[in-house]
C-alpha atoms as a PDB file:
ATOM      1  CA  UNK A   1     102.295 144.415  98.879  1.00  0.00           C
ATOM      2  CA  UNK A   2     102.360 147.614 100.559  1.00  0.00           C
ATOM      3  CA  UNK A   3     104.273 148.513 104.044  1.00  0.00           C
ATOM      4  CA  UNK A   4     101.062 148.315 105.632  1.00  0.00           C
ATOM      5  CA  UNK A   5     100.850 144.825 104.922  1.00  0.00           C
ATOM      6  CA  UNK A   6     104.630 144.512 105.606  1.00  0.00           C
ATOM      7  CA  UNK A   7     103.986 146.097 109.056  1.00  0.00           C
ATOM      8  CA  UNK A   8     100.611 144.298 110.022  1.00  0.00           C
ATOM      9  CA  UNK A   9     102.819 140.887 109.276  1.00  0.00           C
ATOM     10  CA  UNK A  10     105.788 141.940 111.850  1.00  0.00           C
ATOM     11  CA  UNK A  11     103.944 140.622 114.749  1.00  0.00           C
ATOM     12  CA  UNK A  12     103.724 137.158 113.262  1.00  0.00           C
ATOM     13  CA  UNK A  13     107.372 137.624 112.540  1.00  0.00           C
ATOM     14  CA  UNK A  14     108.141 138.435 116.116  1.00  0.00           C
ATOM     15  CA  UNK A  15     106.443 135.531 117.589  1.00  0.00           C
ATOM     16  CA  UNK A  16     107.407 132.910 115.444  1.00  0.00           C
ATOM     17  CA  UNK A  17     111.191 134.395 115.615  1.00  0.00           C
ATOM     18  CA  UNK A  18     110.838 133.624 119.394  1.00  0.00           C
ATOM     19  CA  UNK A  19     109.774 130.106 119.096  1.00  0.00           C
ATOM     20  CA  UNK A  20     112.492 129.011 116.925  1.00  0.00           C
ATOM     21  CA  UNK A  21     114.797 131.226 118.977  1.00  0.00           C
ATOM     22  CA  UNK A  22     113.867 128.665 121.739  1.00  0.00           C
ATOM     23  CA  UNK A  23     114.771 125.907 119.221  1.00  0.00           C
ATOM     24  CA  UNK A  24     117.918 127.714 118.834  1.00  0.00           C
ATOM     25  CA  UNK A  25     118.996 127.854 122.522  1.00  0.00           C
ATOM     26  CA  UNK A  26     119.267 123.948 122.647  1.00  0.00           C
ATOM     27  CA  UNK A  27     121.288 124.356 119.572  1.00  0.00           C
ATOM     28  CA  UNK A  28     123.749 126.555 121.301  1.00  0.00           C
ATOM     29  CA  UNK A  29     124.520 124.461 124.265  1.00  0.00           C
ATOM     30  CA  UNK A  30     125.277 121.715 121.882  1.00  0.00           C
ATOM     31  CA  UNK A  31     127.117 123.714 119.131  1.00  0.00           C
ATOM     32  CA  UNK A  32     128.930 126.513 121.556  1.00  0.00           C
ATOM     33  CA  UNK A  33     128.928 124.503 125.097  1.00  0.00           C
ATOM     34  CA  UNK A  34     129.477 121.003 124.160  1.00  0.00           C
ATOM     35  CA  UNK A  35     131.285 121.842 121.102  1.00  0.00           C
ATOM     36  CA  UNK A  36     129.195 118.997 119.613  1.00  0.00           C
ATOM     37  CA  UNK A  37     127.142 118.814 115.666  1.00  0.00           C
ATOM     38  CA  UNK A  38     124.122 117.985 116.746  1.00  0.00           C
ATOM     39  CA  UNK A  39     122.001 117.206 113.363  1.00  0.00           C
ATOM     40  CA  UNK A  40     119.144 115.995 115.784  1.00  0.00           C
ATOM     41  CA  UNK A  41     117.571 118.309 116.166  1.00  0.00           C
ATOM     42  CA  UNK A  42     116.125 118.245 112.506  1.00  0.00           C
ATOM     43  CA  UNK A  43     114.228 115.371 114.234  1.00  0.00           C
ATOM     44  CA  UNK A  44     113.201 116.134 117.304  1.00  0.00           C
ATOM     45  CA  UNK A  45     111.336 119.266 116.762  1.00  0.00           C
ATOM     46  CA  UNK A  46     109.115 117.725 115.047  1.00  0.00           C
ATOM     47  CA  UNK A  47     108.963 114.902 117.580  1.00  0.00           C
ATOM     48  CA  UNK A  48     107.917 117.508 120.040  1.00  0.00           C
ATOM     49  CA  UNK A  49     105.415 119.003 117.781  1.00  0.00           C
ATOM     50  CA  UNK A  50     103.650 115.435 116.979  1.00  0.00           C
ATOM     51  CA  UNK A  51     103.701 114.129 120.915  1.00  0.00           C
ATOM     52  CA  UNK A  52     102.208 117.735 121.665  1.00  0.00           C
ATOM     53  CA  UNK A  53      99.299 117.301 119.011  1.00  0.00           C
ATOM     54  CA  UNK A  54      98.238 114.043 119.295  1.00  0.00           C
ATOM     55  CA  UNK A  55      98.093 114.426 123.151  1.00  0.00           C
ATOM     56  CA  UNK A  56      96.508 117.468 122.669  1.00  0.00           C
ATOM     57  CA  UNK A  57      93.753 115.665 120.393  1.00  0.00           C
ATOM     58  CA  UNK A  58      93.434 112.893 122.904  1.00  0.00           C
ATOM     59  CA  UNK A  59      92.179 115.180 125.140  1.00  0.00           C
ATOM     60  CA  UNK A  60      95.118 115.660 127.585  1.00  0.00           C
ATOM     61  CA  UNK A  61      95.839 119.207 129.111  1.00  0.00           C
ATOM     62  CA  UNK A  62      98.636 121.494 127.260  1.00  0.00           C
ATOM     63  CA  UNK A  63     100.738 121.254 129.815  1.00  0.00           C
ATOM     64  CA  UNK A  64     100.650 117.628 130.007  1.00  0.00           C
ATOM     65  CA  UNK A  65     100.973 117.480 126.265  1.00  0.00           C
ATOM     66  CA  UNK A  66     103.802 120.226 126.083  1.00  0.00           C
ATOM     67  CA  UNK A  67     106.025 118.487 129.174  1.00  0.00           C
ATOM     68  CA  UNK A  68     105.311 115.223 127.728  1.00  0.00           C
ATOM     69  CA  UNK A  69     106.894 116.365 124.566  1.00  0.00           C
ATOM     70  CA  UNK A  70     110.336 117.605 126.070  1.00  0.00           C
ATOM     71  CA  UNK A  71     110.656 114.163 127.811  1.00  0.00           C
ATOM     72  CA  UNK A  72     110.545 113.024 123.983  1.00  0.00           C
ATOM     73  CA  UNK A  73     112.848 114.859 123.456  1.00  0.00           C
ATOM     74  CA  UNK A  74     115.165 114.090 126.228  1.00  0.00           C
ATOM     75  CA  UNK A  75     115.050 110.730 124.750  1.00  0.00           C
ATOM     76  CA  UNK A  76     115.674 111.637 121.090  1.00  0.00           C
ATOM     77  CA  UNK A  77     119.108 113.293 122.817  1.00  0.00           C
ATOM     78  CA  UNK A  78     119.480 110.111 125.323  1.00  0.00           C
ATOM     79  CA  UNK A  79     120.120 108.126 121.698  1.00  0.00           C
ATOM     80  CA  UNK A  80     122.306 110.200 120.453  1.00  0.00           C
ATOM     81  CA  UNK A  81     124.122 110.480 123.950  1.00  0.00           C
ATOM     82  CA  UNK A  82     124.401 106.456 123.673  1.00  0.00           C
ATOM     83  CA  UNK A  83     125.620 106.079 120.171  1.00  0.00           C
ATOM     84  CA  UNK A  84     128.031 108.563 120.827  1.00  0.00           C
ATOM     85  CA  UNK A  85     129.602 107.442 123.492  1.00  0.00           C
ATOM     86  CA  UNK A  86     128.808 104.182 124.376  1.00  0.00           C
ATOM     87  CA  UNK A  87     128.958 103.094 121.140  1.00  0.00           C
ATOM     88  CA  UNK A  88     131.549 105.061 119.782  1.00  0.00           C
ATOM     89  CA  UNK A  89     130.129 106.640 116.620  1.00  0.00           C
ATOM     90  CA  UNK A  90     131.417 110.591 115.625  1.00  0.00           C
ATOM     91  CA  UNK A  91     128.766 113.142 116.588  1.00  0.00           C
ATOM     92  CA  UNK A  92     127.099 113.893 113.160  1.00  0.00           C
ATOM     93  CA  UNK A  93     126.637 110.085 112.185  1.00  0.00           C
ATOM     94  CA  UNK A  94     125.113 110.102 115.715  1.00  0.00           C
ATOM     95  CA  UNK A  95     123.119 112.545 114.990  1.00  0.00           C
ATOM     96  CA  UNK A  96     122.123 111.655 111.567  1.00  0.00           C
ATOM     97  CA  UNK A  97     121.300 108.195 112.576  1.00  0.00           C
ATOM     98  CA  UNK A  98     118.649 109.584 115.432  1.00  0.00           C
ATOM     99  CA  UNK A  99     117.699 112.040 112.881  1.00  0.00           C
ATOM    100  CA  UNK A 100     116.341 109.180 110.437  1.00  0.00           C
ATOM    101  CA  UNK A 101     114.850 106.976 113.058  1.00  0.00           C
ATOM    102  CA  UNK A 102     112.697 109.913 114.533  1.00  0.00           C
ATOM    103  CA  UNK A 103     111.447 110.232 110.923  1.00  0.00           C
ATOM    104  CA  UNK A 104     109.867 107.073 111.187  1.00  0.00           C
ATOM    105  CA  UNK A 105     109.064 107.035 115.359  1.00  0.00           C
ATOM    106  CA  UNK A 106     107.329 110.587 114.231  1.00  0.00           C
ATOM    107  CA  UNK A 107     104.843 109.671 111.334  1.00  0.00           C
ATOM    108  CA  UNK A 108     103.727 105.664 113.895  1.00  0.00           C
ATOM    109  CA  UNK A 109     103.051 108.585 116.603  1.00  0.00           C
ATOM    110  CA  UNK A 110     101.139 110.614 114.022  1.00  0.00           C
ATOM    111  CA  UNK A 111      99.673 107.440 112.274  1.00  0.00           C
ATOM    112  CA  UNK A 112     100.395 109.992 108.669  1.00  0.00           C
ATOM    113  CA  UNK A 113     102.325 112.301 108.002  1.00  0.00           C
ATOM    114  CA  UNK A 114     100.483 115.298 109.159  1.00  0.00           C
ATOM    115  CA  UNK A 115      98.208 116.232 111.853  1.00  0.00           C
ATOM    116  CA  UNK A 116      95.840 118.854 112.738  1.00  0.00           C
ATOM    117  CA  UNK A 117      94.800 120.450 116.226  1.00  0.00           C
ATOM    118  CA  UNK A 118      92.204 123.397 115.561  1.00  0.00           C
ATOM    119  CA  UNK A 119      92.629 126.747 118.025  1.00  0.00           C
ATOM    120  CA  UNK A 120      88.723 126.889 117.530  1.00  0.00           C
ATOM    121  CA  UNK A 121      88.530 123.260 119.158  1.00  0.00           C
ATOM    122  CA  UNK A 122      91.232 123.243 121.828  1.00  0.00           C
ATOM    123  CA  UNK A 123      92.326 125.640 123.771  1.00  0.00           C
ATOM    124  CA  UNK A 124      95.913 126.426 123.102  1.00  0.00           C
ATOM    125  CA  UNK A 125      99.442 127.972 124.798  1.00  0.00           C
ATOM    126  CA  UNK A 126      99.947 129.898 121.609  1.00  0.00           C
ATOM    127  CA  UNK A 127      98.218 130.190 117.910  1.00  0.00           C
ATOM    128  CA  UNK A 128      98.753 132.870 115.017  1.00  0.00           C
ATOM    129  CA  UNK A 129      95.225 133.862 116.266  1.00  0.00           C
ATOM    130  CA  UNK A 130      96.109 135.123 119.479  1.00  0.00           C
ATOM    131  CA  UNK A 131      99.171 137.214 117.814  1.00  0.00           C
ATOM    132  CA  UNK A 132      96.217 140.414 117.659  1.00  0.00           C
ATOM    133  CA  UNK A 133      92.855 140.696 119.136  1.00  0.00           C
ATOM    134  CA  UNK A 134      93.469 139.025 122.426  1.00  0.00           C
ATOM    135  CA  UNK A 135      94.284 139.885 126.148  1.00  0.00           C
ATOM    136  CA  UNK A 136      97.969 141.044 126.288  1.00  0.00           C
ATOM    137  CA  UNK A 137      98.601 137.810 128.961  1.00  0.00           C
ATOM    138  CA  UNK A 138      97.286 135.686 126.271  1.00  0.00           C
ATOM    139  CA  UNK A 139      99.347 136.913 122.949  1.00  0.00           C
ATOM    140  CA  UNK A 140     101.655 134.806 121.959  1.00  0.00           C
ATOM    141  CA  UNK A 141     104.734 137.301 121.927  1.00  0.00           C
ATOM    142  CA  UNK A 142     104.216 138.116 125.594  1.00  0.00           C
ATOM    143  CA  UNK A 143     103.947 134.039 126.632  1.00  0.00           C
ATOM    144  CA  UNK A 144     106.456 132.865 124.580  1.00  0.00           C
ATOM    145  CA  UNK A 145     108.670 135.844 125.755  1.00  0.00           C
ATOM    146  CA  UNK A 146     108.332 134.893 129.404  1.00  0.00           C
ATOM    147  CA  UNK A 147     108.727 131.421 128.252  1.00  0.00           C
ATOM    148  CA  UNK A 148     112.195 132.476 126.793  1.00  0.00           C
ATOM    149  CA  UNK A 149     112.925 134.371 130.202  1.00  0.00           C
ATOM    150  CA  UNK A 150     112.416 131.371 132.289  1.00  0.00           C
ATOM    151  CA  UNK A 151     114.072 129.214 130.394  1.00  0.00           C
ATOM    152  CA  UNK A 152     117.153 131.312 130.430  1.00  0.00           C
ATOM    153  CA  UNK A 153     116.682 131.700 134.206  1.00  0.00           C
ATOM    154  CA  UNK A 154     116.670 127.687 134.644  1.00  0.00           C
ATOM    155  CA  UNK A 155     119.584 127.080 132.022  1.00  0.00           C
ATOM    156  CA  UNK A 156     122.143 130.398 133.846  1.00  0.00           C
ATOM    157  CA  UNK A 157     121.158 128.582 137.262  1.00  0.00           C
ATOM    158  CA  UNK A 158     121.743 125.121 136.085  1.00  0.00           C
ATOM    159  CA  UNK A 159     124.839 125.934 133.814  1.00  0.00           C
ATOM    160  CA  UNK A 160     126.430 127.215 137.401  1.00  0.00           C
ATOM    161  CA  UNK A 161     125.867 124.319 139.252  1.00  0.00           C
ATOM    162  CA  UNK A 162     128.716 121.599 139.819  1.00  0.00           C
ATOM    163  CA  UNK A 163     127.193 119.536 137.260  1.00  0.00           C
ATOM    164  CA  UNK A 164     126.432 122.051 134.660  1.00  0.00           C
ATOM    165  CA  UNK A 165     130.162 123.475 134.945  1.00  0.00           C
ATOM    166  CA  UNK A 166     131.211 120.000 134.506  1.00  0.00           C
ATOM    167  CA  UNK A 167     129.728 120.238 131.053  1.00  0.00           C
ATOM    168  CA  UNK A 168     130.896 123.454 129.987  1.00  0.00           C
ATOM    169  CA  UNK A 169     134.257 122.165 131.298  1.00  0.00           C
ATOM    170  CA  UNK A 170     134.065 119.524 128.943  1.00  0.00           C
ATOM    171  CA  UNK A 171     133.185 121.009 125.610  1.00  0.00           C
ATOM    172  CA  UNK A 172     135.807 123.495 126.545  1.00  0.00           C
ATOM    173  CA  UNK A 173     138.492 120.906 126.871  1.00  0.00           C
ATOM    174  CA  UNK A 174     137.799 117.268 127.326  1.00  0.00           C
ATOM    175  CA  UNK A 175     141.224 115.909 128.070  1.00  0.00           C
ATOM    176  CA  UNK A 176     141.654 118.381 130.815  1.00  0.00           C
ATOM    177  CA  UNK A 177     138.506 117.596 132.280  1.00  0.00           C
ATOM    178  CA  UNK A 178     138.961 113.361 132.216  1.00  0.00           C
ATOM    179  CA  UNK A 179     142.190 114.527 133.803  1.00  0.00           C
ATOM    180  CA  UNK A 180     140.599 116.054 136.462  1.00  0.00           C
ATOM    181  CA  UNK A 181     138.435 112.748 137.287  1.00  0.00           C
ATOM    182  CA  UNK A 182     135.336 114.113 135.451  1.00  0.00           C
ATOM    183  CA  UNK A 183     132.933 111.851 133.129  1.00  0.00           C
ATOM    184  CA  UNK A 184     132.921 113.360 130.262  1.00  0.00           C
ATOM    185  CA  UNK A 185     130.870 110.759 128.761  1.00  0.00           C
ATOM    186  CA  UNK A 186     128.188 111.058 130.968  1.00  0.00           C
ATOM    187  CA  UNK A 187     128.270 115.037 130.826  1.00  0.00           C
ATOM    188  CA  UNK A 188     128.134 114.543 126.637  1.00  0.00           C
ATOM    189  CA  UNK A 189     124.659 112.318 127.162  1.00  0.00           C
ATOM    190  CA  UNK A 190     123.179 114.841 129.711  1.00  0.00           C
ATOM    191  CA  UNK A 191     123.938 118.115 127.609  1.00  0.00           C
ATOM    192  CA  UNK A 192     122.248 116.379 124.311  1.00  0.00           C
ATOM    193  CA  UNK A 193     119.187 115.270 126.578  1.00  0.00           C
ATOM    194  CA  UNK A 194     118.738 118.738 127.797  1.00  0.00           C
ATOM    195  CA  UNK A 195     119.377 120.342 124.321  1.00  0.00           C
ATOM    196  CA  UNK A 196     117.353 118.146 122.506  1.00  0.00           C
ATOM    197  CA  UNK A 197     114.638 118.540 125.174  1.00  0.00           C
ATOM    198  CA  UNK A 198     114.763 122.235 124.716  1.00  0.00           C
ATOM    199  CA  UNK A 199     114.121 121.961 120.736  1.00  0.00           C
ATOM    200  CA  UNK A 200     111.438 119.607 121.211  1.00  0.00           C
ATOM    201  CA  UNK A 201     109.437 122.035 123.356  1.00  0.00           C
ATOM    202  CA  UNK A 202     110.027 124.393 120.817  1.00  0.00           C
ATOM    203  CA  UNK A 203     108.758 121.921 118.638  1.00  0.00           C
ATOM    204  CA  UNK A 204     105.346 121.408 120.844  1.00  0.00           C
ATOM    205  CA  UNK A 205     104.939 125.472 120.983  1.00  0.00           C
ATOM    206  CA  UNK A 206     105.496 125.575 117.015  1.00  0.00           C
ATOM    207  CA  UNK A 207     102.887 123.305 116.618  1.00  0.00           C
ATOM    208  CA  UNK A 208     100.548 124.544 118.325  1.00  0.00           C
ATOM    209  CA  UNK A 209     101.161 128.045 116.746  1.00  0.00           C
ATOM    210  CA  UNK A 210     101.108 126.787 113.231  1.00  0.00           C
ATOM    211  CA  UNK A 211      97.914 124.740 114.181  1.00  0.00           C
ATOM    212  CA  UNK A 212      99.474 120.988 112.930  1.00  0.00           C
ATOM    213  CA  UNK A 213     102.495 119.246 113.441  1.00  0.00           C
ATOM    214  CA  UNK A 214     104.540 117.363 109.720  1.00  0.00           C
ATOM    215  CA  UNK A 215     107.368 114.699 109.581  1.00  0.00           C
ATOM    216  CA  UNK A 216     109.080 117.310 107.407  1.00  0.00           C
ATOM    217  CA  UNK A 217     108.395 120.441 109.734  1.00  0.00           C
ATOM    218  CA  UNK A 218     111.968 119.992 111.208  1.00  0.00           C
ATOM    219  CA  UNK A 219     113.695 120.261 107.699  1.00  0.00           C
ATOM    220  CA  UNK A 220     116.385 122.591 107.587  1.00  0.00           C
ATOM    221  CA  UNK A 221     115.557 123.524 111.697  1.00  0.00           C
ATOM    222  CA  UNK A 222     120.088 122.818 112.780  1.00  0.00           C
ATOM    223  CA  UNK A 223     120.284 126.004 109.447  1.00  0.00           C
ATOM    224  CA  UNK A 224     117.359 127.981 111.305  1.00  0.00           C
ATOM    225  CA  UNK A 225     119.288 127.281 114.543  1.00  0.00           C
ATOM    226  CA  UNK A 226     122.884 127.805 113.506  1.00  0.00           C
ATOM    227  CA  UNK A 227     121.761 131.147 111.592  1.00  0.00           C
ATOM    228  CA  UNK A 228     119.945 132.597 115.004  1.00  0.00           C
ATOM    229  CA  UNK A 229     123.142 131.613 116.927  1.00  0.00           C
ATOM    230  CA  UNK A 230     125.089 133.310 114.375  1.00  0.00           C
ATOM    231  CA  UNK A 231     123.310 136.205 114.046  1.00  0.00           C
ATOM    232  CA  UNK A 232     122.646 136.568 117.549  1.00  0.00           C
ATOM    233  CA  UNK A 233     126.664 136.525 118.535  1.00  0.00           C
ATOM    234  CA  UNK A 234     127.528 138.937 115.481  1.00  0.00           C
ATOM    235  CA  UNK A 235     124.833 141.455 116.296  1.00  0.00           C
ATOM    236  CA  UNK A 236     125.301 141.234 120.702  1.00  0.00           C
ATOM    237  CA  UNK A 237     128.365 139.262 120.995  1.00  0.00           C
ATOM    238  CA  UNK A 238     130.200 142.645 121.743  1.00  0.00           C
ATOM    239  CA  UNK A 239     127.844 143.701 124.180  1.00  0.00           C
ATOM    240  CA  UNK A 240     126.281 140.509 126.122  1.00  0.00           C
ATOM    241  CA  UNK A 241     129.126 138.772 128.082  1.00  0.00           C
ATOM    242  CA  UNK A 242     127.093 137.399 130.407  1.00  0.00           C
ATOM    243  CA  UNK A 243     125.815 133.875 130.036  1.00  0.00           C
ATOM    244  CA  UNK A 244     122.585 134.456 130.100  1.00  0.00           C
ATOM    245  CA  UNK A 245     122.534 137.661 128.170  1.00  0.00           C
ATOM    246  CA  UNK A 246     123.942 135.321 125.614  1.00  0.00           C
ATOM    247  CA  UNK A 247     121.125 132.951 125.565  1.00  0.00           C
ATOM    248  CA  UNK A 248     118.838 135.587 125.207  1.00  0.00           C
ATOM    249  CA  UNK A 249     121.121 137.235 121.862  1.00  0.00           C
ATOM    250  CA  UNK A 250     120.164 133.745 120.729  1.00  0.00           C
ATOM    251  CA  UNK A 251     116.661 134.130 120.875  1.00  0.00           C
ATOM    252  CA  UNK A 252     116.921 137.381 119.409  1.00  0.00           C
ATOM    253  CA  UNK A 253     119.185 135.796 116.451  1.00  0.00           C
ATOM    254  CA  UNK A 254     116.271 133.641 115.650  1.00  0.00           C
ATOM    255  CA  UNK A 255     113.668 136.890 115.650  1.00  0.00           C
ATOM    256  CA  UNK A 256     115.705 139.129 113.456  1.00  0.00           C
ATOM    257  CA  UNK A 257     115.632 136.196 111.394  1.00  0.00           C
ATOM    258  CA  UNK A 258     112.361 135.744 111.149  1.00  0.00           C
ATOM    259  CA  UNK A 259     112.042 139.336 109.904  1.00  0.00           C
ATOM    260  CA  UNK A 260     114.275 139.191 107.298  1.00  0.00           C
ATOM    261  CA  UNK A 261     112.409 136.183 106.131  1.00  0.00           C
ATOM    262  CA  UNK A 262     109.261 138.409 106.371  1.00  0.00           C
ATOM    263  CA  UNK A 263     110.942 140.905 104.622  1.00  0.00           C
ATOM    264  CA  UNK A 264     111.818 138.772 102.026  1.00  0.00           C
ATOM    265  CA  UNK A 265     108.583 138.178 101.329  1.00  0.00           C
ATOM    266  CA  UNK A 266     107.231 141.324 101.267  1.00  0.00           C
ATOM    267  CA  UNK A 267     109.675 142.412  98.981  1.00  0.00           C
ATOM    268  CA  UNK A 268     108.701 139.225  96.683  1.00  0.00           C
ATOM    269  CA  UNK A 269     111.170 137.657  96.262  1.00  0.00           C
ATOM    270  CA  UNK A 270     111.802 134.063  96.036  1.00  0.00           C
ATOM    271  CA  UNK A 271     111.185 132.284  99.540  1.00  0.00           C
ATOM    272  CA  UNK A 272     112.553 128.893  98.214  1.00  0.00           C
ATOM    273  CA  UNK A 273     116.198 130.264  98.489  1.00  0.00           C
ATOM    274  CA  UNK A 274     115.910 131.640 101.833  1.00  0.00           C
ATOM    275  CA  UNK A 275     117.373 128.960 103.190  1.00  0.00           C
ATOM    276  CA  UNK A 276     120.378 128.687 100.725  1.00  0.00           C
ATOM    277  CA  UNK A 277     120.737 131.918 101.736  1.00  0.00           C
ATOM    278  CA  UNK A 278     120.614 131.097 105.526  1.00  0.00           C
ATOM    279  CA  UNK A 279     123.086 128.153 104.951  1.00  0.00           C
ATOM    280  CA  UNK A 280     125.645 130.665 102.927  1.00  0.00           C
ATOM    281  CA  UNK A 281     125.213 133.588 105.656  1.00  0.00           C
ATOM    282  CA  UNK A 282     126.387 130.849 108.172  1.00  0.00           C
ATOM    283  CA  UNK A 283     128.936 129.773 106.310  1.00  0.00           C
ATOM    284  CA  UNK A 284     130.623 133.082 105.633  1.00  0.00           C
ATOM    285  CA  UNK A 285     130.347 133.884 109.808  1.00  0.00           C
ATOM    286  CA  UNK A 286     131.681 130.775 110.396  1.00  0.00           C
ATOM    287  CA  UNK A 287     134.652 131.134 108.123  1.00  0.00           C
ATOM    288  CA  UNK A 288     135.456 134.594 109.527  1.00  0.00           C
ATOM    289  CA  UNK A 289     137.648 133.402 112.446  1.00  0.00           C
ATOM    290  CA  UNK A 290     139.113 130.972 110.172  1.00  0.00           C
ATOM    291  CA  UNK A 291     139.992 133.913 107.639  1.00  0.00           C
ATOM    292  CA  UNK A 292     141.065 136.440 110.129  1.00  0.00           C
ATOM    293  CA  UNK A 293     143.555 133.481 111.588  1.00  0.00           C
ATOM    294  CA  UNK A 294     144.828 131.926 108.321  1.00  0.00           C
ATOM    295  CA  UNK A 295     145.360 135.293 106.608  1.00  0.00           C
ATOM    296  CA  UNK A 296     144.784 138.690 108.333  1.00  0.00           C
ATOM    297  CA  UNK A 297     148.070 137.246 111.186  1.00  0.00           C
ATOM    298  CA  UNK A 298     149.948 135.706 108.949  1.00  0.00           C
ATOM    299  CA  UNK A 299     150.305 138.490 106.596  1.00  0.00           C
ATOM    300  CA  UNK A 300     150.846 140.766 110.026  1.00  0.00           C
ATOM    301  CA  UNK A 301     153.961 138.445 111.058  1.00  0.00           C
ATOM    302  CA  UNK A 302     155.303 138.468 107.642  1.00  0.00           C
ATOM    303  CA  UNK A 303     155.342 142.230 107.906  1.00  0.00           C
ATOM    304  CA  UNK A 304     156.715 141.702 110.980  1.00  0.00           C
ATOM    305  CA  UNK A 305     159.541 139.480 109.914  1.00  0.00           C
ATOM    306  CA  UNK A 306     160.090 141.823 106.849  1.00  0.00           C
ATOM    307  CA  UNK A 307     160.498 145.081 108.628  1.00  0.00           C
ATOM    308  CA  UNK A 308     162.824 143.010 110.722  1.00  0.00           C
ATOM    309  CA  UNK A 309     164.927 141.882 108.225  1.00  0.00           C
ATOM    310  CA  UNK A 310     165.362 145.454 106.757  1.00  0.00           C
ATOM    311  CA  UNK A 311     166.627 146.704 109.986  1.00  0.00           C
END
C-alpha cells in the first residue's frame, strides 16, 4: 500500500475514531467519575446498534430509531444500577452479568445474529459513504463532530447541576458523601443509566456507519474505551483542566486511536493483535501512577532518610 492509499483511508479513520470516542465518553464517567468497572458496555453498544437497525428497517425515522436506542441503553445501565446496589453484587460481576444477558436480549431483538440496513435503501445519520463525495453538513466527520460538541455541552451542564455534583461527589468519596445525607446508591444507578445510554447511542451511530449491527460488534468495546480515555488524558491531560475540555481529550483519545489502527494496517501488519496491543498500552498507563508511587517516592525518602543519617 502506498501513502496515497494510507492518506485517502484517514478520513474513515477520523470518523470512526469519533464514534467510538462517543462510546468512550460514557466510559469515562463510569471509570473516572463514578470510579466504577463498568464491563457493560461490551453489551450495550451493540444493544444500541441492533434497536437502531431493526427500527430503522421497520420503517421508523432515525431519530426515533437512534433515541429509542439510548433509552436501551439507559436500561442495560438501570440493571446494572440494581444488581449493584440493590442487590449487592461488586461492580464487574454486575457488569458481567448484564453483559451476558444483553448477548441474548440482542440476537431475540435481531431474530440472528446479524443484521443489515443498506445506505442505498434508508436514508441514514452517518455511513462510510458520506465520509467523501457529499455536502460538508452531511459528512459524517462534521455530524458526528457536532454530535460530540453537544453532547459535551449537555454532560458539562448536567455534571454542574446539584444532582450531577452529587455524583461526582460520590465516586470521589462515598463515605463522605452518605455522611453528608446524599444517596449514593441512587447517584451509582443514575451515572450507569446515563453512561450506558451514551455508549448505546454510539452503538446506534456505529451501526449505521458500518451499515449492520452483530451480537459480537461490542467485543473488546470497555479496551477501545479505556485506551481512548487513556490516551486522551496522557496526550491533553496537561493542557485540558476543564471538564469539558476533558470530555472532548476523550473523544480525541478514541480518534488518534483509530489512526494508529489505520496505520497499522497500512503498514501490514497483523490487525489481530491490535487489541492485545490496546489492552497492554492500557495496562502500562495504568500502572504508571502505581510505579511512580511504589518506587520513584520511596526510593526519594530513602535518600532522604540516608542523607539524614549521614549528617
Amino acid at each position: 500500500m502506498s501513502i496515497i492509499d494510507l492518506i485517502n483511508s484517514l478520513p474513515g479513520a477520523v470518523a470512526q475514531g469519533l464514534i467510538w470516542g462517543i462510546m468512550a465518553i460514557g466510559v469515562y464517567i463510569t471509570y473516572r467519575i463514578l470510579d466504577f468497572a463498568d464491563l457493560t458496555v461490551d453489551g450495550s453498544i451493540c444493544t444500541g446498534g441492533a434497536v437502531c437497525v431493526m427500527m430503522i428497517t421497520r420503517g421508523y425515522s432515525i431519530p426515533v430509531a437512534v433515541l429509542t436506542a439510548f433509552l436501551a441503553g439507559l436500561l442495560a445501565g438501570l440493571a446494572t444500577g440494581l444488581f449493584h446496589t440493590f442487590m449487592g453484587i461488586p461492580p464487574i460481576l454486575a457488569g458481567i452479568l448484564t453483559q451476558l444477558s444483553l448477548y441474548s436480549i440482542n440476537l431475540k431483538i435481531m431474530g440472528k445474529a446479524n443484521q443489515a440496513v443498506n445506505v442505498r435503501n434508508y436514508k441514514l445519520l452517518v455511513s462510510m459513504q458520506y465520509n467523501k463525495g457529499v455536502p460538508f453538513y452531511q459528512n459524517t466527520i462534521f455530524v458526528v463532530g457536532i454530535i460530540i460538541v453537544v453532547i459535551i455541552l449537555l454532560l458539562y451542564w448536567f455534571f454542574g447541576t446539584e444532582k450531577g455534583c452529587a455524583i461526582r461527589a460520590t465516586g470521589s468519596n462515598p463515605n463522605m458523601s452518605r455522611a453528608n445525607g446524599i444517596n449514593t446508591n441512587i447517584n451509582k444507578v443514575i451515572a450507569l443509566m446515563l453512561s450506558n445510554g451514551i455508549v448505546a447511542f454510539s452503538g446506534a451511530l456505529l451501526s449505521q456507519y458500518q451499515g449492520f449491527a452483530d451480537v459480537q460488534m461490542g467485543r473488546g468495546a470497555i479496551v477501545i474505551g479505556l485506551a481512548a480515555v487513556i490516551i486522551g488524558e496522557a496526550i491533553f491531560g496537561k493542557f485540558l483542566h476543564n471538564f469539558s475540555l476533558q470530555l472532548l481529550s476523550v473523544a480525541l483519545g478514541g480518534v488518534i486511536y483509530y489512526l494508529v489502527y489505520q496505520t497499522v494496517i497500512w503498514l501490514g501488519l497483523d490487525t489481530d493483535l491490535l487489541k492485545l496491543l490496546s489492552a497492554v498500552v492500557v495496562a502500562i498507563f495504568l500502572a504508571i501512577p502505581y510505579w511512580k508511587k511504589q518506587y520513584f517516592r520511596k526510593g526519594n525518602k530513602s535518600d532522604k532518610k540516608l542523607l539524614q543519617t549521614k549528617e
